[in-house]
C-alpha atoms as a PDB file:
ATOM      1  CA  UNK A   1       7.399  77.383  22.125  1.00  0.00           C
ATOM      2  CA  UNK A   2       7.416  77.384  25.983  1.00  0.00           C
ATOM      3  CA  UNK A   3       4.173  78.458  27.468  1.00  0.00           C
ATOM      4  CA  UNK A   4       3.306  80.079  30.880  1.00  0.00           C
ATOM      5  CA  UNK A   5      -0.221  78.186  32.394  1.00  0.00           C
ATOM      6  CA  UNK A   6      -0.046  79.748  35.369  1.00  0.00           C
ATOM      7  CA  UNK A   7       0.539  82.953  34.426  1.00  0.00           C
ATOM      8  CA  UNK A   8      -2.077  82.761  31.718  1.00  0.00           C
ATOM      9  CA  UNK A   9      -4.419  81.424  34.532  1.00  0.00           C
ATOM     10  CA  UNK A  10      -4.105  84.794  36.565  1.00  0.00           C
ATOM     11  CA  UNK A  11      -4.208  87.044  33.754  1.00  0.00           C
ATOM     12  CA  UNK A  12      -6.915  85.643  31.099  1.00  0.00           C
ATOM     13  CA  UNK A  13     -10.536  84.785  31.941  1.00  0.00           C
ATOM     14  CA  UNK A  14     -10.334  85.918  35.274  1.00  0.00           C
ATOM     15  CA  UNK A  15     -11.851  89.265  36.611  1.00  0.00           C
ATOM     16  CA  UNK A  16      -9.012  92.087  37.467  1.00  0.00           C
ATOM     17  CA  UNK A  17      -9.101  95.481  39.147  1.00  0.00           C
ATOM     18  CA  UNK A  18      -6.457  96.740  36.349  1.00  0.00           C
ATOM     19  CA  UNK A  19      -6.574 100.051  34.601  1.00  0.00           C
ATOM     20  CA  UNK A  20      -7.825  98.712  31.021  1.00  0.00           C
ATOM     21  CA  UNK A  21      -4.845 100.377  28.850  1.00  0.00           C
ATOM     22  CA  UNK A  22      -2.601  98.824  31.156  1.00  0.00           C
ATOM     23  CA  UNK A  23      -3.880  95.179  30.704  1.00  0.00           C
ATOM     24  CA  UNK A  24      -3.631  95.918  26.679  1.00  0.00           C
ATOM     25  CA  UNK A  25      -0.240  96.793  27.147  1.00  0.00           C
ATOM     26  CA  UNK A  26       0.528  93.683  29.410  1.00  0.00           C
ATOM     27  CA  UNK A  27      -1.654  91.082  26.748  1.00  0.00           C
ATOM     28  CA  UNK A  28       0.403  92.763  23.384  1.00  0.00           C
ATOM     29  CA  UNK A  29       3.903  92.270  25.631  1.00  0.00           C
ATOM     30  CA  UNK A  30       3.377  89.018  26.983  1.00  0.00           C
ATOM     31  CA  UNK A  31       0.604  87.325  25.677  1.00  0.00           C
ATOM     32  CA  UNK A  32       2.762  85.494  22.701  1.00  0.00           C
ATOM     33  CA  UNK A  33       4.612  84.212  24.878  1.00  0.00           C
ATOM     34  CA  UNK A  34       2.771  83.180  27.808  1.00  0.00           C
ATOM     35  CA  UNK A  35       0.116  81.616  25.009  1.00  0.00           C
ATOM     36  CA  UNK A  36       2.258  80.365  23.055  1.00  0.00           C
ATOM     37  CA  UNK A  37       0.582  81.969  20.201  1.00  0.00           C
ATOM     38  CA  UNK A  38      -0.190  85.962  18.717  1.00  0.00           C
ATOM     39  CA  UNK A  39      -3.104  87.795  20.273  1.00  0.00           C
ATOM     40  CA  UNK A  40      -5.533  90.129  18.731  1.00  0.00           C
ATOM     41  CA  UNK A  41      -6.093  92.503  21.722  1.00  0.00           C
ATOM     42  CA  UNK A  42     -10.185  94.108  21.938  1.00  0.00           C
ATOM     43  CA  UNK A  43     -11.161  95.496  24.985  1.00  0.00           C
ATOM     44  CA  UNK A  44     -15.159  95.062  25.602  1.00  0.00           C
ATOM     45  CA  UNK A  45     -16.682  96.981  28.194  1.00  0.00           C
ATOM     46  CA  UNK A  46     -17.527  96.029  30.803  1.00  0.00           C
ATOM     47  CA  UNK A  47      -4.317  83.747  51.782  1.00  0.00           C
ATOM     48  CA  UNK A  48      -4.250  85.894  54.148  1.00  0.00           C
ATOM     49  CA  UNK A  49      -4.474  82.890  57.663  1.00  0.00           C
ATOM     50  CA  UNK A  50      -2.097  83.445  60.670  1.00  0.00           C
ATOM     51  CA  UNK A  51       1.198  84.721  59.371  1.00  0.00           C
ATOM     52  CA  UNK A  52       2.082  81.865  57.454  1.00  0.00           C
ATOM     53  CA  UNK A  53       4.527  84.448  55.085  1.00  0.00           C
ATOM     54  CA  UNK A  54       7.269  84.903  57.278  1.00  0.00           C
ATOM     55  CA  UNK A  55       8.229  81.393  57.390  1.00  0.00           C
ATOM     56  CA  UNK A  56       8.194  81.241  53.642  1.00  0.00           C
ATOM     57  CA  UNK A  57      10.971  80.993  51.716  1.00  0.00           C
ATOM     58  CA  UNK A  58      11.895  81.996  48.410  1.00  0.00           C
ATOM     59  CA  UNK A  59      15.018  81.768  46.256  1.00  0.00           C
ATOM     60  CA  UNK A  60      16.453  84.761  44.396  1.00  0.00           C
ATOM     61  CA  UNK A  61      16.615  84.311  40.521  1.00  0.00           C
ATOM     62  CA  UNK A  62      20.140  85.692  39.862  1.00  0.00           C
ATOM     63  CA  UNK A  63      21.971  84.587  43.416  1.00  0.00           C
ATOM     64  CA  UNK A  64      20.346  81.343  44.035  1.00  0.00           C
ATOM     65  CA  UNK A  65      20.334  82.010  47.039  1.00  0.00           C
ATOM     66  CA  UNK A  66      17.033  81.440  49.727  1.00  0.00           C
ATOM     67  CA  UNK A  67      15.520  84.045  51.254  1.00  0.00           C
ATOM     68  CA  UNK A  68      13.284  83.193  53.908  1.00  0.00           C
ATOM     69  CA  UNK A  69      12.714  87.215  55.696  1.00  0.00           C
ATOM     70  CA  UNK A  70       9.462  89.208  54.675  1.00  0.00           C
ATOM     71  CA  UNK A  71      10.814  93.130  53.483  1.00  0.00           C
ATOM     72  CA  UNK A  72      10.848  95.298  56.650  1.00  0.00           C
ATOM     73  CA  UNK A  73       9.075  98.527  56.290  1.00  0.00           C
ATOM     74  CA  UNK A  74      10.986 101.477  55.593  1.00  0.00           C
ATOM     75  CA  UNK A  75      11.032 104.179  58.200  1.00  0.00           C
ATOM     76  CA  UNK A  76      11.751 107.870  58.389  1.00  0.00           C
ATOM     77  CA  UNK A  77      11.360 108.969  61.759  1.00  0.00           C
ATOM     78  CA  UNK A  78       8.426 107.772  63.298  1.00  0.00           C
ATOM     79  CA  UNK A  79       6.551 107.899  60.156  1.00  0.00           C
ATOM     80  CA  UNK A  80       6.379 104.330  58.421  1.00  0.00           C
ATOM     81  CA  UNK A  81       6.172 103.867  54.651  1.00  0.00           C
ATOM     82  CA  UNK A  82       4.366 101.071  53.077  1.00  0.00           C
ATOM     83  CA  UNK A  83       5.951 100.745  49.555  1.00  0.00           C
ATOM     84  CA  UNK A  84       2.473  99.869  46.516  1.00  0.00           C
ATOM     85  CA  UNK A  85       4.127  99.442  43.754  1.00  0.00           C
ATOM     86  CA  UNK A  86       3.665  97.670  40.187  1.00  0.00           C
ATOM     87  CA  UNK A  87       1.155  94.925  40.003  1.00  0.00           C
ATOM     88  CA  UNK A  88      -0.770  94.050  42.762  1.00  0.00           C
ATOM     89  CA  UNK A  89      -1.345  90.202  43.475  1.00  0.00           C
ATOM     90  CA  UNK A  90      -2.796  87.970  46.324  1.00  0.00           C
ATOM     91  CA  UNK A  91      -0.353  85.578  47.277  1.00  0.00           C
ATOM     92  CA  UNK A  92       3.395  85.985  48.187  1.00  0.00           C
ATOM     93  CA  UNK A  93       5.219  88.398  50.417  1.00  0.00           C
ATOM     94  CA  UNK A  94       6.190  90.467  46.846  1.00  0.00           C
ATOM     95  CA  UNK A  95       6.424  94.379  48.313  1.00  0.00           C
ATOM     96  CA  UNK A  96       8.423  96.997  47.172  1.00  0.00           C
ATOM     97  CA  UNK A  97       9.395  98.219  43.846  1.00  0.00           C
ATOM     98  CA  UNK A  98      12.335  95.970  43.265  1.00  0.00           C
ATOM     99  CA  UNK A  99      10.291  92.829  42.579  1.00  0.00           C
ATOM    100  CA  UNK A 100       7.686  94.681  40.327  1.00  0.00           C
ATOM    101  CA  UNK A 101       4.683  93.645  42.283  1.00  0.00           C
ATOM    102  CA  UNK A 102       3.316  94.244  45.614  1.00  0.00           C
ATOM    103  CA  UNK A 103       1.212  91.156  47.276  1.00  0.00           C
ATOM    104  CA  UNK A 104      -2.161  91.679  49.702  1.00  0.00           C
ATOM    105  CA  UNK A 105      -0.380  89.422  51.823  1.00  0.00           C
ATOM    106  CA  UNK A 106       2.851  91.011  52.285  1.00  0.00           C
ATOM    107  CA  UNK A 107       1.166  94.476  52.955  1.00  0.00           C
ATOM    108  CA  UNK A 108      -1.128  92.913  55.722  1.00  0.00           C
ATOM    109  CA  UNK A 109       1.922  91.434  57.232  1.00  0.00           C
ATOM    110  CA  UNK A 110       3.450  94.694  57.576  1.00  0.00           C
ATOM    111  CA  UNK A 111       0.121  96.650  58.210  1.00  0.00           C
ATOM    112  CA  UNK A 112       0.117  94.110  61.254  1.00  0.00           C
ATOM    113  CA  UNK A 113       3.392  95.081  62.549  1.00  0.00           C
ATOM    114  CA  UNK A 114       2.153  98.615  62.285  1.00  0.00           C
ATOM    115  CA  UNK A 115      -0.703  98.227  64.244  1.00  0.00           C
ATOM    116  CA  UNK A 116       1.280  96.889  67.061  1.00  0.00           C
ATOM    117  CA  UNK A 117       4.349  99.119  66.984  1.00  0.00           C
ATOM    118  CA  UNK A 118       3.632 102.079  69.130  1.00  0.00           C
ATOM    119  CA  UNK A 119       6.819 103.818  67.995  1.00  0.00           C
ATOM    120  CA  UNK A 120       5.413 104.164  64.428  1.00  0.00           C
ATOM    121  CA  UNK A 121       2.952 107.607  64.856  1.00  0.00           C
ATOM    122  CA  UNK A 122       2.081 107.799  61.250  1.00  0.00           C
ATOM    123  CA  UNK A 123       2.225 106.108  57.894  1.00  0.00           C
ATOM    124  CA  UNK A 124       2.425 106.736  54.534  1.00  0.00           C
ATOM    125  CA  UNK A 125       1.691 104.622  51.669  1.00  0.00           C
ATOM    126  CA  UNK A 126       3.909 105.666  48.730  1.00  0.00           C
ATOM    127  CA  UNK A 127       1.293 104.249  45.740  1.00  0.00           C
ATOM    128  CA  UNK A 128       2.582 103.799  41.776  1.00  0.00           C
ATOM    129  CA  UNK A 129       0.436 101.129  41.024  1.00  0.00           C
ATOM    130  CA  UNK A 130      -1.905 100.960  37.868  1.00  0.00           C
ATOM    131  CA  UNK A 131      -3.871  97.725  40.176  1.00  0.00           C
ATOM    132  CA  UNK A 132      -4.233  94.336  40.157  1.00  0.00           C
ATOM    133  CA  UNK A 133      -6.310  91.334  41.297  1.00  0.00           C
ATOM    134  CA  UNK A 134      -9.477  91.291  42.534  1.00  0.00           C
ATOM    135  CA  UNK A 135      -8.419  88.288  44.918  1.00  0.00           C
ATOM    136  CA  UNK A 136      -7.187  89.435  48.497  1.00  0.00           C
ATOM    137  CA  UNK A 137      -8.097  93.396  47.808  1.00  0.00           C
ATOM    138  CA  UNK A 138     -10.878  94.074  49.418  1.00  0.00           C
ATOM    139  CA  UNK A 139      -9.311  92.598  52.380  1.00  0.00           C
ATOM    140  CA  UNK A 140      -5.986  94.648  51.893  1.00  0.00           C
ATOM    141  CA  UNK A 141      -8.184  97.711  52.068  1.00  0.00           C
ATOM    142  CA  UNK A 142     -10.468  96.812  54.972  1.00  0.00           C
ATOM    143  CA  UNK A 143      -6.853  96.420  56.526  1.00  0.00           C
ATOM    144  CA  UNK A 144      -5.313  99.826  55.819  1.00  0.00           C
ATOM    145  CA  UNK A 145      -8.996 101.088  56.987  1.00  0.00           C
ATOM    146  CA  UNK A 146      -8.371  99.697  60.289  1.00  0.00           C
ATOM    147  CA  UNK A 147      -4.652 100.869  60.895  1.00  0.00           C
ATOM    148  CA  UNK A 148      -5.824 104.762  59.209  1.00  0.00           C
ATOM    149  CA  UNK A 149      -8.544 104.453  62.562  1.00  0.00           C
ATOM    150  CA  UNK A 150      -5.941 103.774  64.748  1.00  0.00           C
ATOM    151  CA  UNK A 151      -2.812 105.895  63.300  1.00  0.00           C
ATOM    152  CA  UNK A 152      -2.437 109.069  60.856  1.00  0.00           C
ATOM    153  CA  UNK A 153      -2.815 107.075  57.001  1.00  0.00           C
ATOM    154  CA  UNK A 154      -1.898 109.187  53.934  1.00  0.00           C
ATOM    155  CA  UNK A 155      -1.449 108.053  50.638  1.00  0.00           C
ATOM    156  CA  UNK A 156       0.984 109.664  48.440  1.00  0.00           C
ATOM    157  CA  UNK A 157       1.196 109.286  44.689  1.00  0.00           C
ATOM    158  CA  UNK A 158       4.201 108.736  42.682  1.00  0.00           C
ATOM    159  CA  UNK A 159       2.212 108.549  40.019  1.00  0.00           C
ATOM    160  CA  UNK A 160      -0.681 106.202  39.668  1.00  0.00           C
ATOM    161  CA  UNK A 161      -3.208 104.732  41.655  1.00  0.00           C
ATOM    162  CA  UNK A 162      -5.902 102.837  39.459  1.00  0.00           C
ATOM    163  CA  UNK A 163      -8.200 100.468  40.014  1.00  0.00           C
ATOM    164  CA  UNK A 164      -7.271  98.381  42.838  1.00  0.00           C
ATOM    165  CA  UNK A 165      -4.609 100.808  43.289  1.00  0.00           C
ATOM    166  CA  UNK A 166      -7.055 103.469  43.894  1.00  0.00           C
ATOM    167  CA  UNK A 167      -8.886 101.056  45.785  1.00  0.00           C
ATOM    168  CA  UNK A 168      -6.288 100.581  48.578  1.00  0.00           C
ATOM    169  CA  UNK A 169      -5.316 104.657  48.651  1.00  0.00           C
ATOM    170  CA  UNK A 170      -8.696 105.314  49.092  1.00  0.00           C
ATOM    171  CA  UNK A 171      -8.508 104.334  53.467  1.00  0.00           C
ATOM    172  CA  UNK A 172      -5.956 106.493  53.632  1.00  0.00           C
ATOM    173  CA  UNK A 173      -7.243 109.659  55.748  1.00  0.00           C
ATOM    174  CA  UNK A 174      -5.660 111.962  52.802  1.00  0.00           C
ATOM    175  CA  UNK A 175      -4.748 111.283  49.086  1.00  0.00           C
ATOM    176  CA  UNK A 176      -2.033 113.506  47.888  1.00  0.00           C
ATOM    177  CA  UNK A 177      -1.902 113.255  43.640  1.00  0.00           C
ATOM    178  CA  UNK A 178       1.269 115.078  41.669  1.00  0.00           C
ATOM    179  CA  UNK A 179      -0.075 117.425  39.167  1.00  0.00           C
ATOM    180  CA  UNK A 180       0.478 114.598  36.284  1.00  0.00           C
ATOM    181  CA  UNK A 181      -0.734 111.608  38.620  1.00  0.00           C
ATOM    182  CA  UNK A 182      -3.908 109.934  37.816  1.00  0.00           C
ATOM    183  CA  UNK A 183      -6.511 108.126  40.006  1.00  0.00           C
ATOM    184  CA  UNK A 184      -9.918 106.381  39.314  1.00  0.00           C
ATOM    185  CA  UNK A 185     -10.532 103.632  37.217  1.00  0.00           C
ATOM    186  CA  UNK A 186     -12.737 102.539  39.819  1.00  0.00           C
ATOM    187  CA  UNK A 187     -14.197  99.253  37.575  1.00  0.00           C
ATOM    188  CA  UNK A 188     -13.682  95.928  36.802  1.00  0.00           C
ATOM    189  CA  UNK A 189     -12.098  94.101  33.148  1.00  0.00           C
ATOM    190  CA  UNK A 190     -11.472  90.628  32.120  1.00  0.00           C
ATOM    191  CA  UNK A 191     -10.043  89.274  28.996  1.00  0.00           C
ATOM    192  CA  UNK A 192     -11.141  86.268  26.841  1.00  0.00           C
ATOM    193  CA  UNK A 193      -8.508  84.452  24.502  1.00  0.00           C
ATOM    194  CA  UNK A 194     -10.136  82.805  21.629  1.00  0.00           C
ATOM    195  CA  UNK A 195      -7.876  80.609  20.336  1.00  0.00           C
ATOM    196  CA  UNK A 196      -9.813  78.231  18.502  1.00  0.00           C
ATOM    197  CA  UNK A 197      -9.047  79.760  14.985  1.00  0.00           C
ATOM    198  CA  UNK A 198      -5.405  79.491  15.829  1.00  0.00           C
ATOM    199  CA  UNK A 199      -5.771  75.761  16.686  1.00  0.00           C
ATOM    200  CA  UNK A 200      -7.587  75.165  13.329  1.00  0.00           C
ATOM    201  CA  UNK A 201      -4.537  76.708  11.238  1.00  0.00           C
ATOM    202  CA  UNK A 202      -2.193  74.522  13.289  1.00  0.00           C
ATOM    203  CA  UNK A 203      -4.778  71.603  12.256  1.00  0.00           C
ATOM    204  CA  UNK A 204      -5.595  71.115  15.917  1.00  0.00           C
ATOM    205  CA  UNK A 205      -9.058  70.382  17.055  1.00  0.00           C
ATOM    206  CA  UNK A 206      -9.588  70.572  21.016  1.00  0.00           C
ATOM    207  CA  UNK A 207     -12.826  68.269  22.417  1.00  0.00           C
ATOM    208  CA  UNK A 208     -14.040  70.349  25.389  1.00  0.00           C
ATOM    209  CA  UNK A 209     -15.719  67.414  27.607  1.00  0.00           C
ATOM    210  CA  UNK A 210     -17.834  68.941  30.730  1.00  0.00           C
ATOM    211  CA  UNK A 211     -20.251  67.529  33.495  1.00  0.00           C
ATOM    212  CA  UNK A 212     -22.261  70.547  34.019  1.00  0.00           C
ATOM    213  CA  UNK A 213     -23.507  73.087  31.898  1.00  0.00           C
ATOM    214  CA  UNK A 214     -21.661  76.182  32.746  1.00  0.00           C
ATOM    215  CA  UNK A 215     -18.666  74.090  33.789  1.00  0.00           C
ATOM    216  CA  UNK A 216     -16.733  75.042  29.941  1.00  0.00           C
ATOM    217  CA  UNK A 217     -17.839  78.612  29.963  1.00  0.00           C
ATOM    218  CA  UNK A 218     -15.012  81.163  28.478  1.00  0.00           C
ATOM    219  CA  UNK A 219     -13.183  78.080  27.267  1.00  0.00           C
ATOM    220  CA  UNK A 220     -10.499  79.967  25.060  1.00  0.00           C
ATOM    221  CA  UNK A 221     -10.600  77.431  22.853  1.00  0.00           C
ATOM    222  CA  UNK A 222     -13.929  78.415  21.141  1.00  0.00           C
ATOM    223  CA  UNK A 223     -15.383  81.343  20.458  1.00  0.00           C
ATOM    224  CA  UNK A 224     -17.535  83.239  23.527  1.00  0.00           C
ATOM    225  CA  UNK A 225     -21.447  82.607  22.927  1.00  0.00           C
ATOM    226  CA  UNK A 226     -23.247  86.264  23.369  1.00  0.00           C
ATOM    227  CA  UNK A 227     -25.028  85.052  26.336  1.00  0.00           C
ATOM    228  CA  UNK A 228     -21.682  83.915  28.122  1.00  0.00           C
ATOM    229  CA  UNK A 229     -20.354  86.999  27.612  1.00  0.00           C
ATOM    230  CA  UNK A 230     -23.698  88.706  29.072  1.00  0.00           C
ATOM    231  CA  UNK A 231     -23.027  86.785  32.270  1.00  0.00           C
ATOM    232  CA  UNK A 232     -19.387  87.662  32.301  1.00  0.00           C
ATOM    233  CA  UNK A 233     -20.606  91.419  32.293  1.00  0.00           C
ATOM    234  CA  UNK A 234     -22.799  91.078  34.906  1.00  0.00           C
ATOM    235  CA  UNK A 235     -20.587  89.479  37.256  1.00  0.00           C
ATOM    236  CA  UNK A 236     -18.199  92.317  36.685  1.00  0.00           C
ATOM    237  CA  UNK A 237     -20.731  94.923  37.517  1.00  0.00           C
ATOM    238  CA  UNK A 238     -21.572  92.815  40.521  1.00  0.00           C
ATOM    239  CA  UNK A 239     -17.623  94.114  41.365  1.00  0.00           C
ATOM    240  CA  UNK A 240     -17.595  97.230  40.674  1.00  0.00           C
ATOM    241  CA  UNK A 241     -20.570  97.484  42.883  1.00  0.00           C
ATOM    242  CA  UNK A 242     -19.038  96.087  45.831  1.00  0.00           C
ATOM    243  CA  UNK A 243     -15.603  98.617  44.499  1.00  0.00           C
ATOM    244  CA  UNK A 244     -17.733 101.813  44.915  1.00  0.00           C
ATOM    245  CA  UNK A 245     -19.292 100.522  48.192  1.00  0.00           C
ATOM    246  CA  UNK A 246     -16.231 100.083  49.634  1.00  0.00           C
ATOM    247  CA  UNK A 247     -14.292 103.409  48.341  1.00  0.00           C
ATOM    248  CA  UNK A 248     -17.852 104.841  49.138  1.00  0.00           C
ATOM    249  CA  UNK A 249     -17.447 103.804  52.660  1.00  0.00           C
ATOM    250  CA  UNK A 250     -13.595 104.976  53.572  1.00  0.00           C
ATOM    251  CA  UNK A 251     -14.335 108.095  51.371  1.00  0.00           C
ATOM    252  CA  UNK A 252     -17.173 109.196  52.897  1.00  0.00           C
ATOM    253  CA  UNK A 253     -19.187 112.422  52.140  1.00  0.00           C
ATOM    254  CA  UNK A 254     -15.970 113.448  49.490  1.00  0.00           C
ATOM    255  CA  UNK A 255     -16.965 110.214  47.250  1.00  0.00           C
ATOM    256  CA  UNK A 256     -19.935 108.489  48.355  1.00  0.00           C
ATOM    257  CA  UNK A 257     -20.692 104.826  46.463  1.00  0.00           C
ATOM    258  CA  UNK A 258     -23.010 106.658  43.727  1.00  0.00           C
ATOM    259  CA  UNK A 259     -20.833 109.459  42.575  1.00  0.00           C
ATOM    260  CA  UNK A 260     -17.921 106.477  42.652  1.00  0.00           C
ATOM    261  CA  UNK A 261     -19.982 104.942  39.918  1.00  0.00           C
ATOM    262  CA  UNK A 262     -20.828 107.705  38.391  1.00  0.00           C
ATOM    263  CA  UNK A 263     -17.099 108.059  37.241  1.00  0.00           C
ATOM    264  CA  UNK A 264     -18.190 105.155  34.715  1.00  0.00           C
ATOM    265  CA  UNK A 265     -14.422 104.025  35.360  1.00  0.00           C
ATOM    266  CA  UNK A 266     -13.271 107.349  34.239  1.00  0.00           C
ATOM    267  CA  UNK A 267      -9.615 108.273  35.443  1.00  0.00           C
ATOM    268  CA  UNK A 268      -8.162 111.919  36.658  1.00  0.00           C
ATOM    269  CA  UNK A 269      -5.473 113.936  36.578  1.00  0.00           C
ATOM    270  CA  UNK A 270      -4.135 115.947  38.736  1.00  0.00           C
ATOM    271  CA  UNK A 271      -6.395 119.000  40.092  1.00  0.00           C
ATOM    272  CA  UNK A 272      -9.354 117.191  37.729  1.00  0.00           C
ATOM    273  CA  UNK A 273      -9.046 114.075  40.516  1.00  0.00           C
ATOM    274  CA  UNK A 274      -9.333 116.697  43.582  1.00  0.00           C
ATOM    275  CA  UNK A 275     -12.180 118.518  41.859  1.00  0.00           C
ATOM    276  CA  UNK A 276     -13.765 115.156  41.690  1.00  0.00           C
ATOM    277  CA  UNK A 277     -13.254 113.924  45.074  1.00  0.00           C
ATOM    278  CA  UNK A 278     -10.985 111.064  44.343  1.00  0.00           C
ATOM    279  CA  UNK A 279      -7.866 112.934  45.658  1.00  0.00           C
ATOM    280  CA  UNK A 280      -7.507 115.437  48.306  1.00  0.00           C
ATOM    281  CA  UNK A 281      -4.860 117.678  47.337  1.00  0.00           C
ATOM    282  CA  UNK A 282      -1.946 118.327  44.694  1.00  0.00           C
ATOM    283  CA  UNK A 283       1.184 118.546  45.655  1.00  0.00           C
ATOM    284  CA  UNK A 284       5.408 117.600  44.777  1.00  0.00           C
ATOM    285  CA  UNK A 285       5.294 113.916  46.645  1.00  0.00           C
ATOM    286  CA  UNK A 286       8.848 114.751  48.136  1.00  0.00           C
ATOM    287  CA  UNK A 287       7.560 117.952  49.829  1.00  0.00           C
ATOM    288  CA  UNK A 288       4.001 116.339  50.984  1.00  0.00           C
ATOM    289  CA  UNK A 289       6.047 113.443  52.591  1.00  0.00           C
ATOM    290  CA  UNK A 290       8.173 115.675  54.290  1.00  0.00           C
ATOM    291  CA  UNK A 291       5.589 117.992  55.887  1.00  0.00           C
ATOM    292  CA  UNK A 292       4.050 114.994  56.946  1.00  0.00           C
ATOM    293  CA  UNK A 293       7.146 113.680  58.811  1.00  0.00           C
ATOM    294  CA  UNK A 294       7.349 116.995  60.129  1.00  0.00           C
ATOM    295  CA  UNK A 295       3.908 117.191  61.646  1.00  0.00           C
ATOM    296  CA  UNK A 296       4.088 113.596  63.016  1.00  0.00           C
ATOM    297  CA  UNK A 297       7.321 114.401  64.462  1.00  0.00           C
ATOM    298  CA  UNK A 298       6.347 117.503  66.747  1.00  0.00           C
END
């Protein structure tokens, strides 16, 4: 069976800013196949240089053909919208819901073109996104924090923003949920594979060699030692730490850093978010993006 290392690299053993019933569902769809072997799923609790993007080039699976021109943002008006959607990853100039993943580094492409078009008045980023990787967000939010001080930045829901897709709505000067949408998971999960029990019914036996003590820790191919895992928590507190501080800081007095982690990861819907602080307002997405327009139009 063919496997998928580098896919299996950025999902397992790897801290993620994911909504946690999301990653189950990715690990029970994928993970055969990407492992090359069947999962049993617990859930324990727990590039951005220059604009190197627009001169990459990337070839489309079902044409063939190369593609070399980073997605323009859409515009109504003078109000620009910046399309989160799916998965969000570090690397690539991935935006839009077409490809199923929005990258850091496309968004701060187009946040910079924002910043420097004067014709754009206000923006809007249109968020469905249940989050991501930690890698590049923290960035990706510091850089819709700058353009929301410079220009009008709402975020509007259609439906989700979790985790790190909370964590880049929450710069946005307003957060407009639907009545089903849902916000919050505002924590950090990682997965383990254990695979050596596999590898012993295949009558395989894997030799981890290691200079350094820590160097083999979460090796998926033994089982993880208590006190690994005890680490492994800690660092992703460490996260969630710096995830409150930051949603702390763009939120302000509406969700300072220790009612953030008060949540305990907890997600809202609807009215609940508002009443919690995590959203500003409820409202049909089509008519809050059209008032919008409206008022940055006059």
């Amino acid at each position: 069976m063919r496997t998928y290392p580098f896919q299996a690299a950025r999902m397992f053993n790897t801290p993620l800013l994911v909504h946690p019933g999301k990653a189950e569902i990715i690990c029970r769809a994928v993970g055969r196949r990407i492992l090359g072997a069947d999962i049993d799923v617990r859930a324990p609790q727990a590039g951005i240089l220059g604009e190197p993007i627009r001169e990459d080039t990337n070839v489309d699976w079902f044409t063939g053909e190369e593609n070399s021109s980073l997605e323009s943002v859409r515009r109504v008006g003078n109000v620009a919208v910046l399309e989160i959607e799916g998965s969000l990853v570090a690397k690539g100039k991935w935006t839009g819901a077409y490809s199923g993943m929005t990258s850091y580094e496309g968004l701060n492409a187009q946040i910079s073109d924002l910043r420097a078009d004067d014709s754009v008045r206000g923006v809007v980023l249109e968020i469905d996104s249940f989050g991501g990787e930690v890698a590049g967000a923290f960035d990706c939010a510091d850089q819709i924090a700058a353009l929301s001080a410079e220009k009008p930045v709402i975020a509007i829901l259609t439906d989700h923003a979790c985790s790190a897709g909370y964590l880049v709505a929450s710069p946005a000067r307003s957060i407009i949920v639907p009545r089903t949408g849902m916000v919050g998971s505002i924590g950090v999960i990682s997965m383990h594979v254990d695979m050596s029990r596999a590898f012993d019914e295949a009558g395989l036996t894997v030799t981890i060699l290691a200079a350094g003590k820590f160097k083999a820790d979460g090796s998926p191919y033994a089982p993880l030692p208590d006190a690994t895992a005890d680490k492994f928590r800690a660092e992703m507190e460490m996260l969630r730490e710096i995830f409150a501080e930051a949603v702390g800081r763009y939120r302000g007095d509406r969700l300072p850093k220790a009612k953030a982690l008060a949540t305990e990861a907890e997600t809202y819907v609807g009215q609940a978010a508002v009443d919690a602080g995590l959203a500003d307002a409820v409202a049909n997405p089509t008519e809050a993006f059209k008032a919008f327009v409206t008022e940055m139009a006059g």
